[in-house]
Structure formats: structure tokens, C-alpha cells
C-alpha atoms as a PDB file:
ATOM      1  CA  UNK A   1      92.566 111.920  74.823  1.00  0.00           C
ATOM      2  CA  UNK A   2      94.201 111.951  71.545  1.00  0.00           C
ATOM      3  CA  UNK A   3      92.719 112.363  68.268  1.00  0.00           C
ATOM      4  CA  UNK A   4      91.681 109.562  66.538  1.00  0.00           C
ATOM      5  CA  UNK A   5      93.479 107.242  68.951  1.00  0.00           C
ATOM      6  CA  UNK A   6      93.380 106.109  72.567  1.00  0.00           C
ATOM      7  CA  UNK A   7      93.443 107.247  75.682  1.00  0.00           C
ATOM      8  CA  UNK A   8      96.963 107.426  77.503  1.00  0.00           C
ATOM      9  CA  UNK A   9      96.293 109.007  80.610  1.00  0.00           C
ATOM     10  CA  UNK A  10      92.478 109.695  81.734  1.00  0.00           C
ATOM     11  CA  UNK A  11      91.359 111.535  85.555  1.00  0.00           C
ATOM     12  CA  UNK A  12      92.106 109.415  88.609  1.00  0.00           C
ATOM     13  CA  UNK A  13      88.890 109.080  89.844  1.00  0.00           C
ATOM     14  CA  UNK A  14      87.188 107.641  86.429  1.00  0.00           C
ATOM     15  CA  UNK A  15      86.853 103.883  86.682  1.00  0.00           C
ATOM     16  CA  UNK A  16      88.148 103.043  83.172  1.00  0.00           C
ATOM     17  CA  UNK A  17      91.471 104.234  84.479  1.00  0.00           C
ATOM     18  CA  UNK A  18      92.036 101.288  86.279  1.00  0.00           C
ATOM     19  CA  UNK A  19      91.156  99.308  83.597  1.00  0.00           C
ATOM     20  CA  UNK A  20      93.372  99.711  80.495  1.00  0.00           C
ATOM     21  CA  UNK A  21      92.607  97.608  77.350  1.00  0.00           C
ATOM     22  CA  UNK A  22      96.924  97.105  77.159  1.00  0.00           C
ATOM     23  CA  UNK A  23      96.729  95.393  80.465  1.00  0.00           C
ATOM     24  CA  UNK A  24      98.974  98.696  82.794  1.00  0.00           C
ATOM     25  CA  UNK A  25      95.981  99.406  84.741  1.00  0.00           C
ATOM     26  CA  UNK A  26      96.524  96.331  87.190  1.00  0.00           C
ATOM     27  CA  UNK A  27     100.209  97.921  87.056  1.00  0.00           C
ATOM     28  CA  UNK A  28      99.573 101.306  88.383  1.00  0.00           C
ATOM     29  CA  UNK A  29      97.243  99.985  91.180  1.00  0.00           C
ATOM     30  CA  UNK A  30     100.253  97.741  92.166  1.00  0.00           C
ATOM     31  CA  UNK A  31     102.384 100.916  91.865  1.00  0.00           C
ATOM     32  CA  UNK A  32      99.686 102.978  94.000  1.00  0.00           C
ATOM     33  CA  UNK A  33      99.904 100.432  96.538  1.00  0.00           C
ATOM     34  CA  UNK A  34     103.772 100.246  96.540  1.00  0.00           C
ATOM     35  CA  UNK A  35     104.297 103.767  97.371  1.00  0.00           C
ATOM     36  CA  UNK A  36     101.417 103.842  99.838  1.00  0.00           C
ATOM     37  CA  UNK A  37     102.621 101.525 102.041  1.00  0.00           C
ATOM     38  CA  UNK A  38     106.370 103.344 101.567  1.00  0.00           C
ATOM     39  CA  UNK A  39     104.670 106.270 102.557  1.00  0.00           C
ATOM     40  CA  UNK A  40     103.146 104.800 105.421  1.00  0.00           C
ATOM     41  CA  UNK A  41     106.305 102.613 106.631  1.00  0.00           C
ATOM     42  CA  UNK A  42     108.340 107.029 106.796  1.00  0.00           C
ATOM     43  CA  UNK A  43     105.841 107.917 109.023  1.00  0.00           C
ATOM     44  CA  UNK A  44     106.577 108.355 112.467  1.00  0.00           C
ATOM     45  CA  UNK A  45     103.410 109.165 114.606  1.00  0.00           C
ATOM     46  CA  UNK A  46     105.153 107.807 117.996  1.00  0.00           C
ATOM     47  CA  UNK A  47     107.626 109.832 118.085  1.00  0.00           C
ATOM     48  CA  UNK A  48     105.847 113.005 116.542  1.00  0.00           C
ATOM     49  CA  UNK A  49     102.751 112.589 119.434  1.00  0.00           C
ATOM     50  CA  UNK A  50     105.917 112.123 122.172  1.00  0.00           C
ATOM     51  CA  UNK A  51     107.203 115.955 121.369  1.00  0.00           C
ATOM     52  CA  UNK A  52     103.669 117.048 121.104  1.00  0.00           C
ATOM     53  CA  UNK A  53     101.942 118.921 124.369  1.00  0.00           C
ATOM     54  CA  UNK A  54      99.079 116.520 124.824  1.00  0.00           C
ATOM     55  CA  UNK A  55     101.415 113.158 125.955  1.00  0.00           C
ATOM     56  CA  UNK A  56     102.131 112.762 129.092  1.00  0.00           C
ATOM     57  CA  UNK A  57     106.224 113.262 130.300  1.00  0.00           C
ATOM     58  CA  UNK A  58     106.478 109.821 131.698  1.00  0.00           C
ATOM     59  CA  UNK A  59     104.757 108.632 128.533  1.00  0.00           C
ATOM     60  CA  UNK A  60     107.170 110.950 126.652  1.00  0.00           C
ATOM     61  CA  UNK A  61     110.164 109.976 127.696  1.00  0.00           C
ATOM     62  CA  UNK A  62     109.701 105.942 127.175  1.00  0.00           C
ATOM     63  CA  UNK A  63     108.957 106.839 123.347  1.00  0.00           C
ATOM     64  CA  UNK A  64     111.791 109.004 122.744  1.00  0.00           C
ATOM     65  CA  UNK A  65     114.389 106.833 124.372  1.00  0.00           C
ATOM     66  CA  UNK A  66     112.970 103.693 122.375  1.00  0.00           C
ATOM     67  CA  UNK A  67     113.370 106.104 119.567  1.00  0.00           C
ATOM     68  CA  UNK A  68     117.389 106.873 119.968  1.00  0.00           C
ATOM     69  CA  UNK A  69     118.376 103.712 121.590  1.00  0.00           C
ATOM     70  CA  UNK A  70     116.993 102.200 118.054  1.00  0.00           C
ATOM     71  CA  UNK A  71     120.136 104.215 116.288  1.00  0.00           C
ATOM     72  CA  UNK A  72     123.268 102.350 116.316  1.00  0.00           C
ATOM     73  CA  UNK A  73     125.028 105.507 117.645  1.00  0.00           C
ATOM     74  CA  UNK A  74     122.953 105.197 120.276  1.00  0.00           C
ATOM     75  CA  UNK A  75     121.948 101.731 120.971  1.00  0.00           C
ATOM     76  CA  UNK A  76     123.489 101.396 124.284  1.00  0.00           C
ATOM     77  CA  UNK A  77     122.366 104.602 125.686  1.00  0.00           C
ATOM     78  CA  UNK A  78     121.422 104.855 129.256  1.00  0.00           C
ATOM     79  CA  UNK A  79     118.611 107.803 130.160  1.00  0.00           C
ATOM     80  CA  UNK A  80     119.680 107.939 133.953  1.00  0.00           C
ATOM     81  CA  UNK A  81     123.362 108.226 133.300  1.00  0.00           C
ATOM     82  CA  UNK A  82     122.803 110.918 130.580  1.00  0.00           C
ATOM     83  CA  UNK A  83     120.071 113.018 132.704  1.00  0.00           C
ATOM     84  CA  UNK A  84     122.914 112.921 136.002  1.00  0.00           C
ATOM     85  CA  UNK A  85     126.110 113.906 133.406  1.00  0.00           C
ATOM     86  CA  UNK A  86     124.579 116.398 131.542  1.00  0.00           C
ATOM     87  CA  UNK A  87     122.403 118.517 134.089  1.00  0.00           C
ATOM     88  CA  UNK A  88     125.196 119.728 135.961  1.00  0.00           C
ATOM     89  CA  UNK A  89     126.683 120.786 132.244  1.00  0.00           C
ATOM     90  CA  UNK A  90     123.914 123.734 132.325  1.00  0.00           C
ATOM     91  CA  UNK A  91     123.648 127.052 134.106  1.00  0.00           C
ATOM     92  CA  UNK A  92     119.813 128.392 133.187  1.00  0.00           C
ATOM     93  CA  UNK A  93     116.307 126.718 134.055  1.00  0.00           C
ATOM     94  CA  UNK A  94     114.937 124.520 132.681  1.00  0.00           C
ATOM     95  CA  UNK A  95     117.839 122.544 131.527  1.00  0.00           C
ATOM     96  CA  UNK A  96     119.559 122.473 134.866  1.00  0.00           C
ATOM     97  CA  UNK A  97     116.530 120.501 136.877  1.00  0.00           C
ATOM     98  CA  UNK A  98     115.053 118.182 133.615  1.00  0.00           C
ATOM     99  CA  UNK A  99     113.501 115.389 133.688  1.00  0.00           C
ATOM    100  CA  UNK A 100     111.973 114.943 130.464  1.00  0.00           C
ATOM    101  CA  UNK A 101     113.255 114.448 127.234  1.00  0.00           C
ATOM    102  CA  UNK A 102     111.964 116.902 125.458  1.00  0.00           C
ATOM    103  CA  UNK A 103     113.179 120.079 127.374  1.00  0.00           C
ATOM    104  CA  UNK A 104     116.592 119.585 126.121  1.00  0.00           C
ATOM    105  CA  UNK A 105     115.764 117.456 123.004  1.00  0.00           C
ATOM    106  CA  UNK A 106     114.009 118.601 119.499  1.00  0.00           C
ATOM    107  CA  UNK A 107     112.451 116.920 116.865  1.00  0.00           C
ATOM    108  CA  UNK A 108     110.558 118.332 113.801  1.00  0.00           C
ATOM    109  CA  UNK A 109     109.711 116.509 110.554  1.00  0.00           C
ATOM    110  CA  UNK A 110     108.685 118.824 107.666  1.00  0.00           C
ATOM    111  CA  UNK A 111     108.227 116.326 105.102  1.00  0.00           C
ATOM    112  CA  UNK A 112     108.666 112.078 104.780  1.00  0.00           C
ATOM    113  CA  UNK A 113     112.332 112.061 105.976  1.00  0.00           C
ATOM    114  CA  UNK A 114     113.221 115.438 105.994  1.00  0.00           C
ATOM    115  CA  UNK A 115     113.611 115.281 109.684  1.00  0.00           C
ATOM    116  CA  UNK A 116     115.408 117.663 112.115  1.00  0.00           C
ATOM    117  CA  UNK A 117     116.831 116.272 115.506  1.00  0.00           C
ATOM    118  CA  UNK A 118     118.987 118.310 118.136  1.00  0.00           C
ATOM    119  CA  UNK A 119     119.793 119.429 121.655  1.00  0.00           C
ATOM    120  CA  UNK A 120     119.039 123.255 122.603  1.00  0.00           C
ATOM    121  CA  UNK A 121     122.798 124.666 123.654  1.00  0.00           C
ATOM    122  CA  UNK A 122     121.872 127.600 125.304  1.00  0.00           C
ATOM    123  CA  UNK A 123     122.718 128.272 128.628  1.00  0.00           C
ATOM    124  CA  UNK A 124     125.684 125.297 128.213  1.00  0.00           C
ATOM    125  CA  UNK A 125     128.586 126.144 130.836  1.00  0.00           C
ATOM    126  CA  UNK A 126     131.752 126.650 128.993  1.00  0.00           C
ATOM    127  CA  UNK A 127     133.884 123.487 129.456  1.00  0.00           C
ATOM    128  CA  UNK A 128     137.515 123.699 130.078  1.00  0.00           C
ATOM    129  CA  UNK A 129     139.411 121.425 127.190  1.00  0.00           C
ATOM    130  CA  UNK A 130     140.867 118.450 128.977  1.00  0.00           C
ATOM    131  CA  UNK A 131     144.234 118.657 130.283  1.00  0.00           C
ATOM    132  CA  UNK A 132     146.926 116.462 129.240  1.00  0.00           C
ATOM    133  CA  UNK A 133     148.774 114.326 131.741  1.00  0.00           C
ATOM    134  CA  UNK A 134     152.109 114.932 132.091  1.00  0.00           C
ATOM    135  CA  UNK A 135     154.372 112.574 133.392  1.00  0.00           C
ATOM    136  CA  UNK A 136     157.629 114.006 134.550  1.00  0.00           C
ATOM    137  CA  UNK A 137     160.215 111.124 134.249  1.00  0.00           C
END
């Protein structure tokens, strides 16, 4: 509080901070309410639970897919195509014989959208750049 004048800002928790004599308190619980449900809307509990030990790989693997296929760079991805191209593609276990998603995949979120995604690259054959056809005329 300020001397000899009013409060501006008072603790969280004491009822008259809700309740403002210039009318803001109706403000900041619209405000609260705003940026909880923004809060809520980043979170991603599917997905998190899906790369977590305790869900099941059939389980798993439904959630994850749902989760790239709903990225326009991958909306028209197909799981079985992508499991029989890219297993050959690696020389070590467990990425030569996978079947879930999430032996290849990760996925960690450290904070609202700071969100890592990627594919583990170890044990990746070397590929041989494409050759160029060459048509002798």
C-alpha cells in the first residue's frame, strides 16, 4: 500500500483483490482466465503419456502417428510404408527390427512450446548419393 492513498496491487489470495473500487478487478479475473485456458490449450498430455514407459506400444503408436499426420508436412504420412523404407536404412538393434514409434522417434517438452522432436541417427547405413542418369545420345 501507499501512503496516504490506495492500494494498487494487494496479495493474490486476499479477497479484496478481486474486488477493486476502480472497477479492474473483474479485469484481471478475465485476464486470469484468458491465460489459463492458453495454458491449458499448449499442453500436450497425449502425446507426452505416448513416449512415456507406462502406455502400451500399440497404444503408443496410434497417438504419435495422430500426432505427425496432424502437421501439414506430414499429413499424408503412411506408418507401414515408413516402418518397411526405413528399417532396412539401419545396421544396429533396435532400429533395424522396430515396431514402435518411439524407438526411433523422440519427443521432450521442457516448457509450454519449447518442444524438441527428432529421429535417433545412430547406427544409420551410409547412403550412396543418387546417381545421375546418363543418356548417351
Amino acid at each position: 500500500m501507499l501512503q496516504g492513498g490506495t492500494a494498487i496491487f494487494r496479495n493474490i489470495s486476499h479477497p479484496s483483490f478481486w474486488q477493486r473500487a476502480d472497477g479492474l478487478g473483474k479485469w484481471k479475473f478475465a485476464f486470469a482466465a484468458v491465460l489459463f485456458a492458453g495454458l491449458a490449450a499448449c499442453s500436450t498430455p497425449e502425446i507426452d503419456a505416448a513416449f512415456g514407459p507406462d502406455t502400451k506400444p500399440g497404444d503408443s503408436n496410434k497417438v504419435i502417428i495422430k500426432y505427425c499426420a496432424s502437421c501439414h508436412l506430414h499429413k499424408d504420412f503412411d506408418s507401414g510404408a515408413h516402418m518397411e523404407k526405413v528399417r532396412p536404412r539401419y545396421s544396429v538393434e533396435p532400429y533395424k527390427s522396430a515396431s514402435e514409434c518411439r524407438a526411433c522417434h523422440i519427443y521432450s517438452k521442457n516448457w509450454l512450446m519449447d518442444v524438441k522432436r527428432g529421429t535417433h541417427r545412430e547406427g544409420l547405413k551410409k547412403q550412396e548419393p543418387p546417381k545421375a542418369d546418363i543418356v548417351e545420345q
